[in-house]
PDB file of N, CA and C in Angstrom:
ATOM      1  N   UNK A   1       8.489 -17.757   2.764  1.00  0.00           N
ATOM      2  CA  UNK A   1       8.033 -16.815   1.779  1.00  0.00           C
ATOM      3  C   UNK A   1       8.549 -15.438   2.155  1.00  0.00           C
ATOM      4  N   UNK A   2       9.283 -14.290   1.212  1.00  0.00           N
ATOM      5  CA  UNK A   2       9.423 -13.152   1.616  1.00  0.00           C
ATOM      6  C   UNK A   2       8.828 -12.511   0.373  1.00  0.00           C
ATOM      7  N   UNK A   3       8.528 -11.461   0.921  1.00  0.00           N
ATOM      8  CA  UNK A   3       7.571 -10.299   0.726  1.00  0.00           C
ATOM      9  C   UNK A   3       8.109  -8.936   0.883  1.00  0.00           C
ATOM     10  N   UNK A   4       8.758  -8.284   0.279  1.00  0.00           N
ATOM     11  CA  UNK A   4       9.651  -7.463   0.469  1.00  0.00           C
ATOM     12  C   UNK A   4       8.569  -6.278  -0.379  1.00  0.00           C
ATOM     13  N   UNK A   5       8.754  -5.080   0.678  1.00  0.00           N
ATOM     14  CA  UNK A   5       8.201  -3.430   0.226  1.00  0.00           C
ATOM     15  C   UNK A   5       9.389  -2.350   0.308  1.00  0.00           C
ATOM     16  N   UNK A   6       8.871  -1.662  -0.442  1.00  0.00           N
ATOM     17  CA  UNK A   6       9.537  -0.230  -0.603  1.00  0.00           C
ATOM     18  C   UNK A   6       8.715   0.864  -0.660  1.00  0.00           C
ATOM     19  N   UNK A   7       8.801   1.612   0.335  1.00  0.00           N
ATOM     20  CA  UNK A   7       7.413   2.939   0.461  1.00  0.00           C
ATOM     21  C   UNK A   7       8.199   3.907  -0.365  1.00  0.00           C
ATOM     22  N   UNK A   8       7.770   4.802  -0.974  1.00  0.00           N
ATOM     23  CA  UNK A   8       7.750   6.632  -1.103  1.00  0.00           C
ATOM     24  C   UNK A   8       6.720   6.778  -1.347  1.00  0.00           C
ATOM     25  N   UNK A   9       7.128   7.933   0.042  1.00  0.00           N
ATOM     26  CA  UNK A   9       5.594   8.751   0.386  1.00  0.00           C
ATOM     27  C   UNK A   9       6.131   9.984  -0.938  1.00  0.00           C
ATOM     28  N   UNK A  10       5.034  10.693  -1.168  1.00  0.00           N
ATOM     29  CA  UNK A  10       5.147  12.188  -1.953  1.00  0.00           C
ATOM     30  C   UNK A  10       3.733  12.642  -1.866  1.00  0.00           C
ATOM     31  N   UNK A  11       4.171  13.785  -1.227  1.00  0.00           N
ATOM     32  CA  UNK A  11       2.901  14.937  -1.156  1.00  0.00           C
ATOM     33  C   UNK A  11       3.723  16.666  -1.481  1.00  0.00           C
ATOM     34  N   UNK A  12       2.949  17.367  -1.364  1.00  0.00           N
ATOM     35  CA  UNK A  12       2.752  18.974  -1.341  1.00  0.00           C
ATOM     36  C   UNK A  12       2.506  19.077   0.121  1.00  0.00           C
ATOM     37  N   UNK A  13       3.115  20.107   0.589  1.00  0.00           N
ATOM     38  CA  UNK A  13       2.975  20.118   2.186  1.00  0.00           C
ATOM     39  C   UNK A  13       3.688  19.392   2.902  1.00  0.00           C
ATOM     40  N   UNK A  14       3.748  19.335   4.411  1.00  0.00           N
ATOM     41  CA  UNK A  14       4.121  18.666   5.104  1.00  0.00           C
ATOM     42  C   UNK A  14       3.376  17.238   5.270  1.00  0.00           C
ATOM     43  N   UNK A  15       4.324  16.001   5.234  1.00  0.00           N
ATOM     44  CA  UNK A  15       4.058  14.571   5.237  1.00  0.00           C
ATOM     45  C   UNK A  15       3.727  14.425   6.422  1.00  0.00           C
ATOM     46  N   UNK A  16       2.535  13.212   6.015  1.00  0.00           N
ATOM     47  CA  UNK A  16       2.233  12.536   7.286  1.00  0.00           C
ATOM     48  C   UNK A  16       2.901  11.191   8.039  1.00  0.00           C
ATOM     49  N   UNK A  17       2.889  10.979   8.773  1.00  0.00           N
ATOM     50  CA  UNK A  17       3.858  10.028   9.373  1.00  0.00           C
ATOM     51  C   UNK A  17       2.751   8.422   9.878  1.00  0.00           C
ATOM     52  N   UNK A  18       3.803   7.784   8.879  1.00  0.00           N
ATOM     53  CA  UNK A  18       2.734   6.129   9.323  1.00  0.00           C
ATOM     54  C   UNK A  18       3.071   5.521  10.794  1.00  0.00           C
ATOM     55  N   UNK A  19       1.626   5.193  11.050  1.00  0.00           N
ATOM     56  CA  UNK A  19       1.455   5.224  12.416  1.00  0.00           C
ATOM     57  C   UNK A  19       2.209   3.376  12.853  1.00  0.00           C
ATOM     58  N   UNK A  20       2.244   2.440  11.632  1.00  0.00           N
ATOM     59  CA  UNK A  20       2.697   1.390  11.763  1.00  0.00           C
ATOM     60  C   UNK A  20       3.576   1.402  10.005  1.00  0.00           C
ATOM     61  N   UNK A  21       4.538   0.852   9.933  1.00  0.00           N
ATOM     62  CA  UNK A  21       5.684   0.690   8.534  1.00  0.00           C
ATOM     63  C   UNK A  21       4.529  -0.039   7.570  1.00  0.00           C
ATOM     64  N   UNK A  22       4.101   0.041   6.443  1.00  0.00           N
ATOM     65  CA  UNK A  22       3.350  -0.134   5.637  1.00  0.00           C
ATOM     66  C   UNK A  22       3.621  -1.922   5.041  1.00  0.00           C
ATOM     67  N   UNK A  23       5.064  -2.076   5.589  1.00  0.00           N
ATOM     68  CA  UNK A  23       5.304  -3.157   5.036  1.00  0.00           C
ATOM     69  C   UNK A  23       4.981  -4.272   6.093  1.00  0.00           C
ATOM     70  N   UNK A  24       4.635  -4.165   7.183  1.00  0.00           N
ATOM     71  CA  UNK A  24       4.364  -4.514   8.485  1.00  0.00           C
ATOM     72  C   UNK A  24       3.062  -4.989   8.314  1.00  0.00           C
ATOM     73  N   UNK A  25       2.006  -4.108   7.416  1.00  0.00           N
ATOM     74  CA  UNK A  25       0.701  -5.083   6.897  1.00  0.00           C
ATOM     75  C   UNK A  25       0.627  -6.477   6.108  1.00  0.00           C
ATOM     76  N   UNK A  26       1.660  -6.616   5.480  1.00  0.00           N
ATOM     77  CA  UNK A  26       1.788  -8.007   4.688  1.00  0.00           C
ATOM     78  C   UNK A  26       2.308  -8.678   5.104  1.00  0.00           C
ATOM     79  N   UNK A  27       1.691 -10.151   5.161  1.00  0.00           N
ATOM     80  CA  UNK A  27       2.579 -10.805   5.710  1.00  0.00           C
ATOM     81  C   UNK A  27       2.112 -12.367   4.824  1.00  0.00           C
ATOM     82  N   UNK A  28       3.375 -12.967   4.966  1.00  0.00           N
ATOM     83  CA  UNK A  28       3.056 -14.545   3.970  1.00  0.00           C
ATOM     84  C   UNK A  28       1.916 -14.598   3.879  1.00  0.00           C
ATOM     85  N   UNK A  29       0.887 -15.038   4.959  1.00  0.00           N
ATOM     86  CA  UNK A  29      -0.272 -15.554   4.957  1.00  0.00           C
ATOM     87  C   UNK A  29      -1.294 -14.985   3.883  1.00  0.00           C
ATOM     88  N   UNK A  30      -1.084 -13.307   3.649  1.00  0.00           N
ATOM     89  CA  UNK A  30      -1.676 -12.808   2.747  1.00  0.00           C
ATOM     90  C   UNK A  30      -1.661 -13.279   1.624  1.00  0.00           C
ATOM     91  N   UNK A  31      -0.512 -13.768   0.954  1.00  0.00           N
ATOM     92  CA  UNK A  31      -0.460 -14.364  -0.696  1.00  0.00           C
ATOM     93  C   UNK A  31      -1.546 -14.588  -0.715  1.00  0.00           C
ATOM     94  N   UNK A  32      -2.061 -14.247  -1.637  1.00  0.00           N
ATOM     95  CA  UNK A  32      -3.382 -14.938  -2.369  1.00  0.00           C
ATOM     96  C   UNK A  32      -3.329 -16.325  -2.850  1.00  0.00           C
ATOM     97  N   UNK A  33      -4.244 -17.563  -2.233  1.00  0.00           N
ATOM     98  CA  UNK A  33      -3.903 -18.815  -3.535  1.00  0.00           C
ATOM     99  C   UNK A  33      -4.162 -18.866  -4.702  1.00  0.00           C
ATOM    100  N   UNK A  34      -4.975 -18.249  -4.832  1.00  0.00           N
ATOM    101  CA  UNK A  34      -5.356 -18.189  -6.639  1.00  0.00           C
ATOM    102  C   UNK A  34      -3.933 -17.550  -7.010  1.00  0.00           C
ATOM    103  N   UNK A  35      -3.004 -16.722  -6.506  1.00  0.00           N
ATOM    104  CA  UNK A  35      -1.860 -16.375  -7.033  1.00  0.00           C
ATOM    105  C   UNK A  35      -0.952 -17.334  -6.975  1.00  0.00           C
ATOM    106  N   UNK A  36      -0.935 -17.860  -5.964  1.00  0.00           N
ATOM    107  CA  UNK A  36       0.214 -19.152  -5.651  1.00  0.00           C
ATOM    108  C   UNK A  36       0.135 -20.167  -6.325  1.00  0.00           C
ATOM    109  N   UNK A  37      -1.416 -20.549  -7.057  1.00  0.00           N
ATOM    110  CA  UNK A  37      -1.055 -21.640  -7.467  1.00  0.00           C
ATOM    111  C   UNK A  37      -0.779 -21.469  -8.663  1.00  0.00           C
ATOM    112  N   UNK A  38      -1.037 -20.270  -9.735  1.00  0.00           N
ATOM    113  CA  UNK A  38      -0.594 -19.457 -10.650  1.00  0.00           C
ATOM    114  C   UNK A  38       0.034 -19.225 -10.432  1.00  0.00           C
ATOM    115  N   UNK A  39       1.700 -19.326  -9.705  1.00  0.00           N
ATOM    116  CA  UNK A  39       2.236 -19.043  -9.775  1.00  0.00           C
ATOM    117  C   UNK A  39       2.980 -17.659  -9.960  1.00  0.00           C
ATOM    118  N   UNK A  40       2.008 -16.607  -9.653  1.00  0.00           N
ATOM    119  CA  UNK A  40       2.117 -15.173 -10.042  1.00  0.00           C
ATOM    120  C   UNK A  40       2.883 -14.419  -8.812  1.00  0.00           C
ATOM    121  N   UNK A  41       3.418 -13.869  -9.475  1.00  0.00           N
ATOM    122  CA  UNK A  41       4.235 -12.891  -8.311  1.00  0.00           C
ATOM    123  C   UNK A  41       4.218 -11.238  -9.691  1.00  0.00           C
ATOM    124  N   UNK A  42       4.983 -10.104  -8.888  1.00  0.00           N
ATOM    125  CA  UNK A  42       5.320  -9.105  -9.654  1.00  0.00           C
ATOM    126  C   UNK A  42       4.986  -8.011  -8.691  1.00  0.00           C
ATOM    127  N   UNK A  43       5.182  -6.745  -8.863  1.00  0.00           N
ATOM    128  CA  UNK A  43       5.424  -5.217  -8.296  1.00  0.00           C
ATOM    129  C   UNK A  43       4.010  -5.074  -8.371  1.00  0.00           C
ATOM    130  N   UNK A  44       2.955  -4.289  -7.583  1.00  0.00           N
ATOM    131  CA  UNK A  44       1.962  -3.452  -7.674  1.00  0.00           C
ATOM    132  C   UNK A  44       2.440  -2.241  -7.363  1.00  0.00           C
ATOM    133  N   UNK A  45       2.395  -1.034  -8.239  1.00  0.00           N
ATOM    134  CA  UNK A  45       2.296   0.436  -7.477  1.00  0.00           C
ATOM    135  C   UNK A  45       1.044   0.956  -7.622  1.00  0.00           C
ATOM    136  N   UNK A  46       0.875   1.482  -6.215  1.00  0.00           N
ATOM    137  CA  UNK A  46      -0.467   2.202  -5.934  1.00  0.00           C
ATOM    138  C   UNK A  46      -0.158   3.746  -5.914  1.00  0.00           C
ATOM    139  N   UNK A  47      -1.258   4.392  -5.800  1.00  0.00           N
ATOM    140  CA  UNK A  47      -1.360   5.668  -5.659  1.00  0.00           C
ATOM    141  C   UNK A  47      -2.746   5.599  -4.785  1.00  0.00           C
ATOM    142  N   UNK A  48      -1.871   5.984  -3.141  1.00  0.00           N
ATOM    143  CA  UNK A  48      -3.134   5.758  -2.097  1.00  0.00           C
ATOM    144  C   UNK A  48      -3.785   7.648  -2.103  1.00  0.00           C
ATOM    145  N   UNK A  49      -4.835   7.545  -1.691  1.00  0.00           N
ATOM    146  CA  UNK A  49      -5.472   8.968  -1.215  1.00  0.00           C
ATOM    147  C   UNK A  49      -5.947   8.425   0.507  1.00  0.00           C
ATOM    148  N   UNK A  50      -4.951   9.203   1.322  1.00  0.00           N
ATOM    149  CA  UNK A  50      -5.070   9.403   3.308  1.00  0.00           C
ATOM    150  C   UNK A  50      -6.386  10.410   3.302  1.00  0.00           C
ATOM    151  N   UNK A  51      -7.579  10.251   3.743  1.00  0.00           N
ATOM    152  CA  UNK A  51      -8.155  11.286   4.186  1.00  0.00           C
ATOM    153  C   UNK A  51      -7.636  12.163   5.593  1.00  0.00           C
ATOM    154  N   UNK A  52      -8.071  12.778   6.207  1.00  0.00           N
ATOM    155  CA  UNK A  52      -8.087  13.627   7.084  1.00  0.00           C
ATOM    156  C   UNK A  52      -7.869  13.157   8.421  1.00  0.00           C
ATOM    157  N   UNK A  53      -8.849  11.649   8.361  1.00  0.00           N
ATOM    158  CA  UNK A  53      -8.706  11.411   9.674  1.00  0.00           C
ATOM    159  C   UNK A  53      -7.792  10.021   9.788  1.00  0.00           C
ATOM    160  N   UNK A  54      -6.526  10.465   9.099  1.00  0.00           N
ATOM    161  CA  UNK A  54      -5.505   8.936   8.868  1.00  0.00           C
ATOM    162  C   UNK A  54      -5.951   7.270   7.963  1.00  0.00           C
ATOM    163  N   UNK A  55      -7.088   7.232   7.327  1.00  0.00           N
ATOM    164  CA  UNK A  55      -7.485   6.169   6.452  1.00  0.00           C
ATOM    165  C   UNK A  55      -7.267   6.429   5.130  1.00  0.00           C
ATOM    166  N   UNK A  56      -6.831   5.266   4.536  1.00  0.00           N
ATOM    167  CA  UNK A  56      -6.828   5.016   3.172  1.00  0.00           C
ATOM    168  C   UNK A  56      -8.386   5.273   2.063  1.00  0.00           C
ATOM    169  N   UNK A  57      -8.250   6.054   1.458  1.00  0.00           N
ATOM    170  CA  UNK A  57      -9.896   6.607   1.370  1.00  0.00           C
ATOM    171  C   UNK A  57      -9.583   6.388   0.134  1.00  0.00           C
ATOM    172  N   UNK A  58      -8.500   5.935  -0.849  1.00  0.00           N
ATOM    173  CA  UNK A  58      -8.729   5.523  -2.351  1.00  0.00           C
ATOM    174  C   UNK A  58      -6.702   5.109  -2.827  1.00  0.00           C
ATOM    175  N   UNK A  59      -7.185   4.161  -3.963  1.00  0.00           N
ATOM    176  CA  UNK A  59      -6.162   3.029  -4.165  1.00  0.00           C
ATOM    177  C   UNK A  59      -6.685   2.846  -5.740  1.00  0.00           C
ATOM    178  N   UNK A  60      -5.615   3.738  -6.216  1.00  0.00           N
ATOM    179  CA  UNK A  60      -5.731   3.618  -7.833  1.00  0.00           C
ATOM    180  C   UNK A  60      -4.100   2.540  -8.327  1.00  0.00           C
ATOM    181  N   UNK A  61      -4.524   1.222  -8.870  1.00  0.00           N
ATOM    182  CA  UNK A  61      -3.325   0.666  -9.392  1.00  0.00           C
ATOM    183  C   UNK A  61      -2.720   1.820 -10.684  1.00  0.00           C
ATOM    184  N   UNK A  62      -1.502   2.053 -10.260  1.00  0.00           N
ATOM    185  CA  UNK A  62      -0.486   2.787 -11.032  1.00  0.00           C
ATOM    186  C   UNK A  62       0.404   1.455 -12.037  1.00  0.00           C
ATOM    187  N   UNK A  63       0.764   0.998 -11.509  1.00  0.00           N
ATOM    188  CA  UNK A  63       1.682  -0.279 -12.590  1.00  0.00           C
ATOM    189  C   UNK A  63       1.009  -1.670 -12.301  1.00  0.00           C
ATOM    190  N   UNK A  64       0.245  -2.388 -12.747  1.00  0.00           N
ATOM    191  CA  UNK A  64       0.108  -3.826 -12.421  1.00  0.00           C
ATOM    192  C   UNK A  64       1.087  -4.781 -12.409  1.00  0.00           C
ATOM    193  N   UNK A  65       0.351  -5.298 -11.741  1.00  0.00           N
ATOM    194  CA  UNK A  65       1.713  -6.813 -11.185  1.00  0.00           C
ATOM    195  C   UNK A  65       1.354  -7.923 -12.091  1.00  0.00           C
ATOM    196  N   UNK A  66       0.465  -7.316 -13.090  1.00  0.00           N
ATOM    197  CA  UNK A  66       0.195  -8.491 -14.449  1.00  0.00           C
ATOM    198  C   UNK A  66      -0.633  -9.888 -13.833  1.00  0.00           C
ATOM    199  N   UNK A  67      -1.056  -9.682 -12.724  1.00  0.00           N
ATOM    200  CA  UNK A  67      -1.972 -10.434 -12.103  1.00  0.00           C
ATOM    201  C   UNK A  67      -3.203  -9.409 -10.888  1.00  0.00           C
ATOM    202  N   UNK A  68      -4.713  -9.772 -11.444  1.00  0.00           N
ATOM    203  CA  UNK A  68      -5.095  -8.519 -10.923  1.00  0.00           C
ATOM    204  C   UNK A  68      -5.998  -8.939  -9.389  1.00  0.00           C
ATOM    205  N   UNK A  69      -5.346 -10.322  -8.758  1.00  0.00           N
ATOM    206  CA  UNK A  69      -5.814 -10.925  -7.528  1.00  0.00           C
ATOM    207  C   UNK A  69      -4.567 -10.186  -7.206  1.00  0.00           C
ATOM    208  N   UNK A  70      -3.722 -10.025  -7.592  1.00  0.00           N
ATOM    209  CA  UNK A  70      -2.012  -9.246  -6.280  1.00  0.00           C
ATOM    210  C   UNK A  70      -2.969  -8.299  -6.534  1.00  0.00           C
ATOM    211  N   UNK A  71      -3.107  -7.661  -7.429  1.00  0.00           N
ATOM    212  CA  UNK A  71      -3.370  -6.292  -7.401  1.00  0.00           C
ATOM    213  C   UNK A  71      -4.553  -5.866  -6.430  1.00  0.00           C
ATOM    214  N   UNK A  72      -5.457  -6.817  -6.222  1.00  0.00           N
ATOM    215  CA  UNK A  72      -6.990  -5.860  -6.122  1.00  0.00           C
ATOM    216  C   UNK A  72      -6.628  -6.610  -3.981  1.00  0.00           C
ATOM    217  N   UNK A  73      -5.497  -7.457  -3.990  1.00  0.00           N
ATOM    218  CA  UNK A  73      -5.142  -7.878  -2.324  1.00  0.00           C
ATOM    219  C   UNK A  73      -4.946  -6.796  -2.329  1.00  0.00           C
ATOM    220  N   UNK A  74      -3.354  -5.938  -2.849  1.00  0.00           N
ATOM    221  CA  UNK A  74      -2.556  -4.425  -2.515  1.00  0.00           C
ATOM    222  C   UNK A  74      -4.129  -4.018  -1.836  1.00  0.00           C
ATOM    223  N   UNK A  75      -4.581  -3.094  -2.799  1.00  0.00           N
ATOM    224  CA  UNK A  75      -5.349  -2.397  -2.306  1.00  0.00           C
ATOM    225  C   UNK A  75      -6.127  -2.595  -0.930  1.00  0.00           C
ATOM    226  N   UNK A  76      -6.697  -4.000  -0.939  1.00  0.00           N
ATOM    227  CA  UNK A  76      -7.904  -4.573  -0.138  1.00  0.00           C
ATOM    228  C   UNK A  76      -6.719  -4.712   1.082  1.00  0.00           C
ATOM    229  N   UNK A  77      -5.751  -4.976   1.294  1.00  0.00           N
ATOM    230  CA  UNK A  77      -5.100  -4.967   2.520  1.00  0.00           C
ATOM    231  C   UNK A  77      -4.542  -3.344   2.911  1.00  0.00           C
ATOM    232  N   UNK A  78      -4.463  -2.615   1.764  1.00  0.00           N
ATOM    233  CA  UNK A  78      -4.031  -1.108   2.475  1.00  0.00           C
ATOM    234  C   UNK A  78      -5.104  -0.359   2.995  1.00  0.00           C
ATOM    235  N   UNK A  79      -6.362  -0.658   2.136  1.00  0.00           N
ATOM    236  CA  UNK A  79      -7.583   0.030   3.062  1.00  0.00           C
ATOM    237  C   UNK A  79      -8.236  -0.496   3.910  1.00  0.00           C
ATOM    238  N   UNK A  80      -7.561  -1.582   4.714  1.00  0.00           N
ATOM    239  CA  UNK A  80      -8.375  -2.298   6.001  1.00  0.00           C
ATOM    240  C   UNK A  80      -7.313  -2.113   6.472  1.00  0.00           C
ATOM    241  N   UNK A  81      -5.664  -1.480   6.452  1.00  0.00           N
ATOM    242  CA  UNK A  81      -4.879  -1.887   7.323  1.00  0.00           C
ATOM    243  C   UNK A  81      -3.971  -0.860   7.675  1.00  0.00           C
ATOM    244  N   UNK A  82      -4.094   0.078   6.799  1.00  0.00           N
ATOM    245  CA  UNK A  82      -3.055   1.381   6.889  1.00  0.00           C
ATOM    246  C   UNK A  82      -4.053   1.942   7.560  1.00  0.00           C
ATOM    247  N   UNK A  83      -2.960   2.948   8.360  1.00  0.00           N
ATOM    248  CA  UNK A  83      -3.238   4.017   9.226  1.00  0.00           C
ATOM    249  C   UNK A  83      -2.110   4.989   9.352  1.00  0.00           C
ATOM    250  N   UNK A  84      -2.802   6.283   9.024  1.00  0.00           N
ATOM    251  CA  UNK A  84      -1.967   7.229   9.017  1.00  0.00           C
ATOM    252  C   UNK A  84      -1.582   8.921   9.950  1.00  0.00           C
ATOM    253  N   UNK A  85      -0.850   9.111  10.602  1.00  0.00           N
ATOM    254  CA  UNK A  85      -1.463  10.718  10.669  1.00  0.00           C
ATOM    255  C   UNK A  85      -1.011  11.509   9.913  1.00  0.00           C
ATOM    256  N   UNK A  86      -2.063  11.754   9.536  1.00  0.00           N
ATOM    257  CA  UNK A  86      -2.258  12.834   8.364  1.00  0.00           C
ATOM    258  C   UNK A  86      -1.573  14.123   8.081  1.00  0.00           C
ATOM    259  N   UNK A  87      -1.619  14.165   7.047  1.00  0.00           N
ATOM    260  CA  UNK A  87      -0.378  15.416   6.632  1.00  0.00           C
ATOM    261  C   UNK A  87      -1.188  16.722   7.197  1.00  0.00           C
ATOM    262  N   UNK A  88      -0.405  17.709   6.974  1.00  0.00           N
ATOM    263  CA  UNK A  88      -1.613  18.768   8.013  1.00  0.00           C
ATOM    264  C   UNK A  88      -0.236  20.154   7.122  1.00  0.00           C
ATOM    265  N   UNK A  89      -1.611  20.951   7.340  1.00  0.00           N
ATOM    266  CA  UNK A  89      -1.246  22.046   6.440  1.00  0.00           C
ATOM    267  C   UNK A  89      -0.652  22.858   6.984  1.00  0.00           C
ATOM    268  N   UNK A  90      -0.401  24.509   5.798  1.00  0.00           N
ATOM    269  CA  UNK A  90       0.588  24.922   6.780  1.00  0.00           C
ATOM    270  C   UNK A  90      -0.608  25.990   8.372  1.00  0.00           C
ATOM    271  N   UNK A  91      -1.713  25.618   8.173  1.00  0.00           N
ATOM    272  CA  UNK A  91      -2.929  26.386   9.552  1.00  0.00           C
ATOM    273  C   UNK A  91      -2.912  24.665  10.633  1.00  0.00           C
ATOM    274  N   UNK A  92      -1.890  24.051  10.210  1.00  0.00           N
ATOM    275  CA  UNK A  92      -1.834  22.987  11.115  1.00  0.00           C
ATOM    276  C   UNK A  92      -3.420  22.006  11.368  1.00  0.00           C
ATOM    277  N   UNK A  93      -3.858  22.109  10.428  1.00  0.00           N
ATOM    278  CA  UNK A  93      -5.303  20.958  10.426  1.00  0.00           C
ATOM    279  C   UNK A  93      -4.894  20.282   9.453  1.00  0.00           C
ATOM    280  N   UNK A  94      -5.583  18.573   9.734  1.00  0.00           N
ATOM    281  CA  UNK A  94      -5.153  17.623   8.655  1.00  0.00           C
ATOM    282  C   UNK A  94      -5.855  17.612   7.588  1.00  0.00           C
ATOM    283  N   UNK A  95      -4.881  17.153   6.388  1.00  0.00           N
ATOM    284  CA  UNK A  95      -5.440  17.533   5.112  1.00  0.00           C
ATOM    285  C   UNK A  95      -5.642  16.419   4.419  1.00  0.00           C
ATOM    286  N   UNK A  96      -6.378  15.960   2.857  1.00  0.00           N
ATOM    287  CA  UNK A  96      -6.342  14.895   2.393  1.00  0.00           C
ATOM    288  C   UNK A  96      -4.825  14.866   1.767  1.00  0.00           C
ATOM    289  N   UNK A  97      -4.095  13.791   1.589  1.00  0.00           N
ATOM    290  CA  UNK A  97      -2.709  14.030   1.340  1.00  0.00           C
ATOM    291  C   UNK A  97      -2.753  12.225  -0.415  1.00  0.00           C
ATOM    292  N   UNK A  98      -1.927  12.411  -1.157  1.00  0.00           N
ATOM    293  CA  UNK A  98      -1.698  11.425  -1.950  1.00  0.00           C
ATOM    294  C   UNK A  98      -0.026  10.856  -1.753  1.00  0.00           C
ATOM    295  N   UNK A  99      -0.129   9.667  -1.891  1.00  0.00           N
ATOM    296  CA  UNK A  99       1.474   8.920  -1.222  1.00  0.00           C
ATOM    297  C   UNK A  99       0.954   7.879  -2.597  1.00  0.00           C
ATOM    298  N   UNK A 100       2.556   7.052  -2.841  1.00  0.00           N
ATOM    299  CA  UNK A 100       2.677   6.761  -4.185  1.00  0.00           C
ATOM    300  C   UNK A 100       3.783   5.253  -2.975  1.00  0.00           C
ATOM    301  N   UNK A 101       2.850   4.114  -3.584  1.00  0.00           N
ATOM    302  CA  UNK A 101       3.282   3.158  -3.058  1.00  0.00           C
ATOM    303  C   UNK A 101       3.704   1.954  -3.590  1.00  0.00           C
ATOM    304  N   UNK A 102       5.148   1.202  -3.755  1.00  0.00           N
ATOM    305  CA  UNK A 102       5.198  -0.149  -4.105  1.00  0.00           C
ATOM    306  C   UNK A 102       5.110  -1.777  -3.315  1.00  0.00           C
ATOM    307  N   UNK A 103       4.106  -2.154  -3.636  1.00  0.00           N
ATOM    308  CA  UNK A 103       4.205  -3.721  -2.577  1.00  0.00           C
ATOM    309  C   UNK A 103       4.666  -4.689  -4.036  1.00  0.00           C
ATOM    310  N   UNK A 104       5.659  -5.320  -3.171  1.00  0.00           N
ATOM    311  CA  UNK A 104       6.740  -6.603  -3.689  1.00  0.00           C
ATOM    312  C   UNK A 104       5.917  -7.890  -3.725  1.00  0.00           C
ATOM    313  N   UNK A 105       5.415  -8.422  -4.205  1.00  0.00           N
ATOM    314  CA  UNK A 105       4.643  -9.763  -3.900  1.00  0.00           C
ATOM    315  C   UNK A 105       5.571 -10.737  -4.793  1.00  0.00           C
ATOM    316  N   UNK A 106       6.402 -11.982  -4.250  1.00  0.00           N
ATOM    317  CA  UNK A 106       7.712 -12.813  -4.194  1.00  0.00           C
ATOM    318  C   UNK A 106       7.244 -13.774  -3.829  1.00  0.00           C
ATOM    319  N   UNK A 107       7.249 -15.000  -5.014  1.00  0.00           N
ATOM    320  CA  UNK A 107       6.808 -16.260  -4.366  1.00  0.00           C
ATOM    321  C   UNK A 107       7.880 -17.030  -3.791  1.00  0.00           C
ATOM    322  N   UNK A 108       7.494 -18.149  -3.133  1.00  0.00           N
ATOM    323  CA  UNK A 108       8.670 -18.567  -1.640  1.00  0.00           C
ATOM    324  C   UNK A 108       9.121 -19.720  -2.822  1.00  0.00           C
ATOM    325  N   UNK A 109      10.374 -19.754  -2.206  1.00  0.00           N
ATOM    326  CA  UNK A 109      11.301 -20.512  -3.028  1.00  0.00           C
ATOM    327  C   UNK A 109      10.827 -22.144  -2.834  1.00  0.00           C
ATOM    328  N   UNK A 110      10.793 -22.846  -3.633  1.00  0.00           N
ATOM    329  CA  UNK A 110      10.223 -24.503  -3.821  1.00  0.00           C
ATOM    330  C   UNK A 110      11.366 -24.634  -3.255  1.00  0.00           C
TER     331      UNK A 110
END
């Protein structure tokens, strides 16, 4: 099974830097079965909100993947699994920051 991501970050200010590659959280095992056996695959983009102290503190679906078990995994695996340090202003304290994210969900070839 591959599972292929593509990050862009975008903020105001200086970016924060992921403490592990975002795509490094997914892995086969995640597929959902209710997706697999539906056969569903497709793009989720998120729009994460980093609080202050590097966590995923909100996960609004931006494009659905037309299946809303990919969709509501995206989220449920970025806020148990991302970690960030946080963007930090220009008085150098960390700030809440918004990053704009796509996860690839690709079913494995029969």
């Amino acid at each position: 099974m591959v599972l292929s991501v593509s990050i862009a970050l975008c903020c105001a200010g200086a970016s924060p830097v992921l403490v592990r590659p975002l795509e490094a959280l997914f892995t086969p095992r995640d597929y959902p079965l209710q997706a697999l056996e539906a056969k569903q695959s497709g793009d989720v983009a998120v729009r994460l909100v980093v609080g202050t102290n590097g966590r995923v503190t909100g996960c609004t679906v931006l494009r659905s993947s037309g299946s809303p078990t990919l969709d509501s995994t995206t989220c449920r695996i970025l806020f148990s699994r991302a970690r960030v340090r946080p963007a930090r202003g220009d008085d150098g304290a960390p700030m809440t920051s918004q990053h704009e994210y796509v996860q690839h969900w690709t079913l494995p070839a029969s």
